[in-house]
Protein backbone atom coordinates (compact mmCIF):
# COMPACT_ATOMS: atom_id res chain seq x y z
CA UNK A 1 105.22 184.80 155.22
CA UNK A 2 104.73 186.36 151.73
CA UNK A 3 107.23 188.79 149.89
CA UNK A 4 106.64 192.50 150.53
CA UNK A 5 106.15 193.96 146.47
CA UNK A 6 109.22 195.88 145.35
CA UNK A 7 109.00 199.55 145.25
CA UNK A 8 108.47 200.73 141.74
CA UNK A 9 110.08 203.59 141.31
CA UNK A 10 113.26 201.80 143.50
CA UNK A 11 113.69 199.04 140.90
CA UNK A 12 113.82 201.92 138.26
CA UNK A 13 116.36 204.26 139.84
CA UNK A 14 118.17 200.86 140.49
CA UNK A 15 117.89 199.94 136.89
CA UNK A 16 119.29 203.53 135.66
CA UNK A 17 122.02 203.54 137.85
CA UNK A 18 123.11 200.02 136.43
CA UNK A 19 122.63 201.07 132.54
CA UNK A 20 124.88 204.18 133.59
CA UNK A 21 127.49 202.13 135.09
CA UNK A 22 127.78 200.14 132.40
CA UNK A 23 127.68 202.65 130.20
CA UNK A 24 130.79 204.45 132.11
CA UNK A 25 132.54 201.20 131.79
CA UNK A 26 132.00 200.57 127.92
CA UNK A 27 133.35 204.36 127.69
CA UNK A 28 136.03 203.67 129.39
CA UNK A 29 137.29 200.31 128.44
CA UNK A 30 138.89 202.09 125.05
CA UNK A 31 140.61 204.81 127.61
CA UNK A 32 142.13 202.05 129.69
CA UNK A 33 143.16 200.11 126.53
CA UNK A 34 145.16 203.12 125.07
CA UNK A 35 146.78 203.77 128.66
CA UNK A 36 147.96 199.92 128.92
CA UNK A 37 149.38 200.19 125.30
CA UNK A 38 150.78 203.66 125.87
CA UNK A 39 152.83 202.50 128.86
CA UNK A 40 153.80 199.39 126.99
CA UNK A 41 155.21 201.01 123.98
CA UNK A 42 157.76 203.34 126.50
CA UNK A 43 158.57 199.84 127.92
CA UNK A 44 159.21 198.17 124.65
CA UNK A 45 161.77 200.48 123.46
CA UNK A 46 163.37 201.04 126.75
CA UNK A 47 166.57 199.70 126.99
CA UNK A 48 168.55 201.68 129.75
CA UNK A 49 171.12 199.93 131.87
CA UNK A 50 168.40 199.40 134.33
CA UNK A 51 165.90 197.96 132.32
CA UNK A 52 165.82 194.34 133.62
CA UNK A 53 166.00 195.67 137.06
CA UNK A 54 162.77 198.65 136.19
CA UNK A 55 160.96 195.22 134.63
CA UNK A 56 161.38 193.20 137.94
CA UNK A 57 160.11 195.96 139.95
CA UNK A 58 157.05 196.86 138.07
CA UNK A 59 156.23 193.04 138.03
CA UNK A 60 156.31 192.53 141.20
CA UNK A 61 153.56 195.54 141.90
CA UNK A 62 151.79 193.92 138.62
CA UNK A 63 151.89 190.14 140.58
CA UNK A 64 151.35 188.34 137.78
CA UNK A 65 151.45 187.30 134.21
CA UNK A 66 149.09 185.75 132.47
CA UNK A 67 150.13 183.36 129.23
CA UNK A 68 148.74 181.37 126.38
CA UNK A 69 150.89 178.44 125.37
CA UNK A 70 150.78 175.00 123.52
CA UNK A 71 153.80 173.72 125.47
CA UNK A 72 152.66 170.44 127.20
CA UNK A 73 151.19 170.27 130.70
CA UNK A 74 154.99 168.88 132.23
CA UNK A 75 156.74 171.50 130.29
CA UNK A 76 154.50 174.35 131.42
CA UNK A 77 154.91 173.12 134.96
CA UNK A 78 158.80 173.18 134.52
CA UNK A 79 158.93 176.63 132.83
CA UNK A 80 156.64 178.14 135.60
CA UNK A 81 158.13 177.15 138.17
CA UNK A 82 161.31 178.53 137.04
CA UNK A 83 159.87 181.65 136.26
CA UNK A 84 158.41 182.16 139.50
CA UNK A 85 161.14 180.68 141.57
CA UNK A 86 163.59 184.08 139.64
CA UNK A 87 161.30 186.75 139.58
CA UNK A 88 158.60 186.20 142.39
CA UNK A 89 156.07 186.76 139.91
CA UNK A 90 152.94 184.16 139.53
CA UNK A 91 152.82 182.82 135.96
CA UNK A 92 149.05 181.71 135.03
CA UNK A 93 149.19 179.68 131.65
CA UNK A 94 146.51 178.52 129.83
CA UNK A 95 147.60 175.58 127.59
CA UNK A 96 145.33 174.71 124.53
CA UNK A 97 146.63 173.77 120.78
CA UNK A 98 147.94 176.72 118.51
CA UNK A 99 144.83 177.12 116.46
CA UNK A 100 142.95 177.78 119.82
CA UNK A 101 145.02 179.88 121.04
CA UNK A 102 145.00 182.21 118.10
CA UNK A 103 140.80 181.55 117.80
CA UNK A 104 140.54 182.65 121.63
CA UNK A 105 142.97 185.77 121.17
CA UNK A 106 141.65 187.22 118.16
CA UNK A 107 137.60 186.81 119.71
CA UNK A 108 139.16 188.32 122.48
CA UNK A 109 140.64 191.44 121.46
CA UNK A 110 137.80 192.14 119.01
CA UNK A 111 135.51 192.05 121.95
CA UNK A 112 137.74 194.80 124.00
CA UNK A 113 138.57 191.83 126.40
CA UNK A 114 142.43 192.45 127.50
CA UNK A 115 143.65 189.30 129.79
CA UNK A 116 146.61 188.12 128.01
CA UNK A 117 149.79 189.70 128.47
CA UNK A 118 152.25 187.18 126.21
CA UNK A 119 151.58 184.45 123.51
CA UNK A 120 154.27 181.35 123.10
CA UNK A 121 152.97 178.86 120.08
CA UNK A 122 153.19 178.07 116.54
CA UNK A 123 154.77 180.24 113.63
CA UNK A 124 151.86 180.31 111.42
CA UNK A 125 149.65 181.71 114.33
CA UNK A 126 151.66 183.80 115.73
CA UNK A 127 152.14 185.49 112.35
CA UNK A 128 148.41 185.70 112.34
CA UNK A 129 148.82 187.56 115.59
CA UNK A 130 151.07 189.92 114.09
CA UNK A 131 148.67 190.18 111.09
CA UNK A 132 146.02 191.19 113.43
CA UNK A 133 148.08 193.83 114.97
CA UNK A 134 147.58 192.69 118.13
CA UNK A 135 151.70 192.37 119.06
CA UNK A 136 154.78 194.71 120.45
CA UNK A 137 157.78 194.78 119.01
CA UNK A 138 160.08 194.31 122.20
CA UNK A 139 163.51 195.85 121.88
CA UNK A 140 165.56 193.43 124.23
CA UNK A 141 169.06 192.82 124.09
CA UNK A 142 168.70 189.20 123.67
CA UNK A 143 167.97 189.42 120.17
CA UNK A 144 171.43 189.56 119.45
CA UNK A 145 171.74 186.09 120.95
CA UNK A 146 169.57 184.83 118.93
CA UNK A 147 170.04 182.91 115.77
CA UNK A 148 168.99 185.23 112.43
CA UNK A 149 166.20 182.66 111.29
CA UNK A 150 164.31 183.01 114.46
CA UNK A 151 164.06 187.07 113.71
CA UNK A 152 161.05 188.27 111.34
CA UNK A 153 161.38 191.66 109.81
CA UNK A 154 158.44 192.73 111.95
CA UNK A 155 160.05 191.72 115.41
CA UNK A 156 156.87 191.69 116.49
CA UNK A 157 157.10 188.02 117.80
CA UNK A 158 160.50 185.86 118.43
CA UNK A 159 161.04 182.44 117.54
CA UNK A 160 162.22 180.86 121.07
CA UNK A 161 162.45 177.14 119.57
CA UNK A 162 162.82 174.97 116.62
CA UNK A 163 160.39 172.22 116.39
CA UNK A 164 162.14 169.91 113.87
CA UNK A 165 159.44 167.43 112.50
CA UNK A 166 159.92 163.49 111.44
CA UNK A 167 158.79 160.70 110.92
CA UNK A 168 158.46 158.32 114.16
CA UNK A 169 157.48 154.63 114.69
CA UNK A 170 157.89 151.49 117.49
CA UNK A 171 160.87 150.43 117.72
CA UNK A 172 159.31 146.90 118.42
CA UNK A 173 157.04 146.33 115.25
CA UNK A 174 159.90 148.27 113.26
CA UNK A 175 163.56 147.94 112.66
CA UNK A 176 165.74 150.27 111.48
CA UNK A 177 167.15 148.25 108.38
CA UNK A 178 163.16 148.43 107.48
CA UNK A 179 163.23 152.52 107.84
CA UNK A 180 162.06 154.07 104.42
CA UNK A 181 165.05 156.21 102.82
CA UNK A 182 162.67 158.68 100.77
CA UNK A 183 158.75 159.00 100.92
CA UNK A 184 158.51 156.91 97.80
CA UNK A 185 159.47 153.64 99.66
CA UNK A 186 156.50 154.06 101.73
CA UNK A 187 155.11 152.90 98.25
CA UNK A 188 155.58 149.40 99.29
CA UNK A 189 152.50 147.21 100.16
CA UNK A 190 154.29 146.10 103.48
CA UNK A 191 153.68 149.92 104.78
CA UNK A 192 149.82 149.08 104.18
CA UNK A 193 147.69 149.82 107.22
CA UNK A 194 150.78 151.16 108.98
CA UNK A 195 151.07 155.11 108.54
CA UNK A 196 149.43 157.62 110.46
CA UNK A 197 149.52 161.21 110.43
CA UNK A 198 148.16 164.37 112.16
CA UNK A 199 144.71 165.60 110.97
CA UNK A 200 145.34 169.43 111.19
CA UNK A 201 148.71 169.55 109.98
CA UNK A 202 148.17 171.11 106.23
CA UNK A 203 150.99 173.71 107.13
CA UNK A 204 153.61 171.58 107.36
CA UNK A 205 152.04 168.78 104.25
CA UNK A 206 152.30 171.71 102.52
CA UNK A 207 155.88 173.06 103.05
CA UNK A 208 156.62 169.64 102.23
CA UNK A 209 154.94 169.23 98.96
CA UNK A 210 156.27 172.19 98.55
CA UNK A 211 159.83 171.30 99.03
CA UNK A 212 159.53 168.02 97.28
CA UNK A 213 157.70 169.38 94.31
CA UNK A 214 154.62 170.22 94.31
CA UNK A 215 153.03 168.18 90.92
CA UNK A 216 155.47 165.03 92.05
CA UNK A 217 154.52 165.66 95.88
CA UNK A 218 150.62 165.81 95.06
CA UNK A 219 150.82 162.47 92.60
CA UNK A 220 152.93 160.64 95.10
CA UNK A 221 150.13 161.07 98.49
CA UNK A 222 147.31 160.64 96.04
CA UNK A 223 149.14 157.19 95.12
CA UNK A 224 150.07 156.65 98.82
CA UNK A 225 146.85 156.79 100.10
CA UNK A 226 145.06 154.50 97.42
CA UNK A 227 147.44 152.08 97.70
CA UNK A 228 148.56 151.83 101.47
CA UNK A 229 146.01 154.31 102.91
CA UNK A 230 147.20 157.24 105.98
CA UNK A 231 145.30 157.16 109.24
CA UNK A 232 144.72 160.44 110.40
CA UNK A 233 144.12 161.32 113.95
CA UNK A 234 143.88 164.72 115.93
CA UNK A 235 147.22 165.74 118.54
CA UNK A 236 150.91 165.25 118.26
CA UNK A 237 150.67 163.95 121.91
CA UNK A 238 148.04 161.34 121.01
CA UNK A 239 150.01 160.10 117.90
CA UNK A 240 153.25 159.82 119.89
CA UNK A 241 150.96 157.37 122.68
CA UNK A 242 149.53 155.87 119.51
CA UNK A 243 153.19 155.12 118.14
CA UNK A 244 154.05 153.60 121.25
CA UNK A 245 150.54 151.58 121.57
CA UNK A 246 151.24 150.29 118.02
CA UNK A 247 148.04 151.46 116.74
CA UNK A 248 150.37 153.59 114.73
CA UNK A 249 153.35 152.14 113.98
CA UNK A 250 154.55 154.69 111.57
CA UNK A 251 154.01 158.71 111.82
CA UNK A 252 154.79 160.66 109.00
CA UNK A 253 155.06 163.70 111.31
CA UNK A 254 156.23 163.28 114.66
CA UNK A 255 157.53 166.14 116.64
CA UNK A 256 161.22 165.13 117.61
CA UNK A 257 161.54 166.80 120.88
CA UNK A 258 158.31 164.74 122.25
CA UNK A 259 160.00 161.37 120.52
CA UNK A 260 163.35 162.01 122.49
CA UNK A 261 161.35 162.75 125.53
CA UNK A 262 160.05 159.25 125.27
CA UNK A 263 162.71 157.19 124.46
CA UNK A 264 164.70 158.70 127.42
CA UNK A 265 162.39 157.57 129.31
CA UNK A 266 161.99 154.01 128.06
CA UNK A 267 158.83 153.66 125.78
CA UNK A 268 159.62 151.67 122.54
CA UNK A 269 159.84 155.05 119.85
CA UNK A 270 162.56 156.85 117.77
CA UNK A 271 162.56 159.06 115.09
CA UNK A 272 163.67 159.02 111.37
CA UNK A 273 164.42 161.90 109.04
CA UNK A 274 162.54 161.28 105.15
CA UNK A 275 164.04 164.09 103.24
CA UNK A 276 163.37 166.74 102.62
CA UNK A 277 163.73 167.24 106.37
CA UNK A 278 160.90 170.08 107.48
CA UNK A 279 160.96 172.05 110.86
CA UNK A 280 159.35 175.20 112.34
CA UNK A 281 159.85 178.14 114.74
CA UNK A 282 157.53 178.77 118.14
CA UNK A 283 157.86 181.78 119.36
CA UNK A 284 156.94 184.12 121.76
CA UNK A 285 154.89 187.91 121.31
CA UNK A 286 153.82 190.66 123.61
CA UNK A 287 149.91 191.38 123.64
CA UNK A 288 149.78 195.20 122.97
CA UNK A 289 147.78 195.71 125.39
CA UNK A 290 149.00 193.15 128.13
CA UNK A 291 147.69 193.85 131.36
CA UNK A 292 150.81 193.98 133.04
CA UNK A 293 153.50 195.26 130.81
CA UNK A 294 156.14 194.74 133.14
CA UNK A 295 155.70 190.85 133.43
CA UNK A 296 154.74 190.29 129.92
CA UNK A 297 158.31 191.90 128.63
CA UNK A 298 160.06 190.37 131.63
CA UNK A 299 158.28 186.92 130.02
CA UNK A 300 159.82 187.41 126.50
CA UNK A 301 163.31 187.93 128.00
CA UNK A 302 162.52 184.76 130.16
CA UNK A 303 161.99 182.45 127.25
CA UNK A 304 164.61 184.07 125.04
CA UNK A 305 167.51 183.62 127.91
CA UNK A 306 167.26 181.79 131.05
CA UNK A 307 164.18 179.05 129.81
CA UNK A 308 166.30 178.37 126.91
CA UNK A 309 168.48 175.53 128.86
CA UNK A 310 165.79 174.46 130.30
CA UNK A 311 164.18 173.60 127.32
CA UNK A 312 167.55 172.37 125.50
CA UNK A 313 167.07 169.73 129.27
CA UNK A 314 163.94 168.64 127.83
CA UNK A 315 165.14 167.89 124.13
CA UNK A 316 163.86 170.89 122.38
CA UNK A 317 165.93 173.18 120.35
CA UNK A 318 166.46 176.40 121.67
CA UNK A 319 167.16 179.30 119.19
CA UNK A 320 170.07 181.04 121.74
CA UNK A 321 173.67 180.67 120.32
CA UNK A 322 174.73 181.21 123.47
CA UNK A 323 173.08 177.88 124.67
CA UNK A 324 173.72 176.03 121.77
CA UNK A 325 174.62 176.54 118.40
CA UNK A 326 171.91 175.85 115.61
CA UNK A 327 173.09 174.50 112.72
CA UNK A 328 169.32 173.99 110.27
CA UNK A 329 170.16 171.56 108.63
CA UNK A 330 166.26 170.97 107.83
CA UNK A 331 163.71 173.24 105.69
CA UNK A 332 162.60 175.73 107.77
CA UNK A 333 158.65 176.47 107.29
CA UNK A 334 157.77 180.20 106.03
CA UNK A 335 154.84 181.46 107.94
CA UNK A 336 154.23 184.08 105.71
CA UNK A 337 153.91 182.47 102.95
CA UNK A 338 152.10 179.21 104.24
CA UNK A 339 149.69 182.11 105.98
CA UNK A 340 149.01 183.11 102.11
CA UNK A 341 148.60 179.94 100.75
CA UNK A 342 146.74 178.05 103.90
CA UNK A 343 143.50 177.88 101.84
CA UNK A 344 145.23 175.98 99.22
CA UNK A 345 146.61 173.53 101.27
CA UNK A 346 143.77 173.09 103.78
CA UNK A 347 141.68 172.01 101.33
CA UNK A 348 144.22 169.89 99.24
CA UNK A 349 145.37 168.24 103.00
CA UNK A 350 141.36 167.53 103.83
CA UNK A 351 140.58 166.02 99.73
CA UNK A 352 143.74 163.67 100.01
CA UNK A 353 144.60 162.94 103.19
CA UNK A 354 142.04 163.15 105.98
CA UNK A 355 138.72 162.63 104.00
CA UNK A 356 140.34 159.91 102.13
């Protein structure tokens, strides 16, 4: 049996009625973006005795909150969990590293596409965030738990952890009377074909040139690398497998928190601080206009009290005093001003370290 022809002038009307639709939509997209940030902003600065109790509520009607995070797949599962279990609101994350996370936002938003209600990842991106304007500054009252180097002028995002970063190796290839004191040991020819190091991480190579000098800090990894060479690879979580492989028996910049993870639970990897010692902040923002307001705040305030000994359980440094005291006794990365200098040092980290 053969296929009656379609009615001209039906396939027409049906084709106006779709290009007016859409057009209805694309008009109102900007309408329901300025309603979402208008009711966001009267959350933000509300801060009535109530306010943790009007949050929970209007969650719950919202039913969910949707995050972007570069926590690892067992922390996420931890966090969310605990999230869900207290406020009987369904946490969807979507876990990718920090520069995707900011790539994906940004397209996002210029494209009028609001999913995300909260960000939790690096300092240097999230500042980008914040340079975008796409963050709320969220007046809640755990600030003032908070220690001062995790607050930016702008408020706009809120550092939630310290990720203090080191150098790592296996403990088996490695002994600790062999540990270099300073990054000029590393100079001897028994480190040859030994050090590895992250491929994207120019911010913190640069806070430590930086720190160290930046003429004498340049010379000495242009001498490194001709003389005992640096392996780059791509992911912190791959390095810290690699460490414990002994395809990489030395890391120049380990992330602590994952090496302690580790080692608790039996693989053959510690950590050593080469001064100057370098760490960072991760924090958490508010999407201005988060789909569900409610959930997004009620987020922040999740990761800035009650997460915070849960993460201090799984060896990361949480930024509450209340949880723990944080004494930096490590250089603490500027995002600002590695955000104004990242061309300079993503093109200094590429010529010397990962080309090379």
């Amino acid at each position: 049996m053969g296929f009656a022809p379609l009615n001209p002038s039906y396939s027409l009307a049906r084709r106006v009625a779709a290009a007016a639709l859409t057009l209805v939509c694309l008009l109102a997209a900007p309408s329901l973006a300025r309603a979402q940030n208008a009711a966001l902003a009267d959350l933000a600065m509300y801060s009535g005795p109530d306010r943790t109790a009007r949050l929970i509520a209007g969650a719950k009607k919202e039913g969910v909150v949707n995050v972007y995070s570069s926590f690892t797949v067992e922390d996420l599962k931890l966090l969310a969990a605990a999230f869900e279990k207290t406020y009987g609101v369904k946490l969807n994350m979507w876990r990718s590293s920090s520069e995707d996370i900011l790539q994906r936002a940004v397209v996002e938003a210029r494209g009028g596409r609001y999913d995300v209600d909260a960000i939790e990842t690096s300092a240097a991106e999230m500042e980008s965030l914040h340079r975008e304007q796409l963050l709320q500054e969220i007046k809640t009252p755990l600030l003032a738990d908070l220690n001062l180097g995790a607050l930016l002028p702008h408020r706009e995002w809120v550092g939630d952890r310290l990720n203090i970063i080191t150098a790592a190796y296996n403990t088996n290839l490695i002994k600790k009377s062999e540990l270099p004191k300073s990054y000029d040991d590393l100079l001897d020819p028994r480190w040859k074909g030994k050090l590895g190091v992250e491929a994207d991480d120019d911010i913190w190579w640069g806070a430590l040139v930086t720190a160290m000098g930046e003429g004498k800090g340049l010379a000495l990894f242009r001498k490194l690398v001709s003389t005992n060479g640096i392996s780059p690879h791509k992911g912190h979580t791959l390095l810290a497998n690699m460490i414990i492989s002994g395809e990489v028996p030395f890391l120049l910049d380990a992330y602590q928190y994952k090496v302690e993870q580790l080692k608790h639970e039996g693989a053959p990897i510690d950590w050593t601080m080469i001064p100057p010692g370098i760490s960072r902040f991760l924090g958490t923002g508010v999407l201005r206009h988060a789909p569900h307001p409610n959930a997004a705040i009620l987020f922040l305030d999740f990761m800035l009290g009650d997460a915070q000994k849960l993460l201090l359980g799984r060896d990361f440094t949480p930024t509450n005093m209340k949880v723990k005291p944080l004494d930096i006794a490590f250089k603490v990365i500027d995002p600002a001003q590695m955000l104004d200098q990242g061309e300079k040092w993503s093109k200094l980290y590429d010529e010397i370290i990962v080309r090379k």
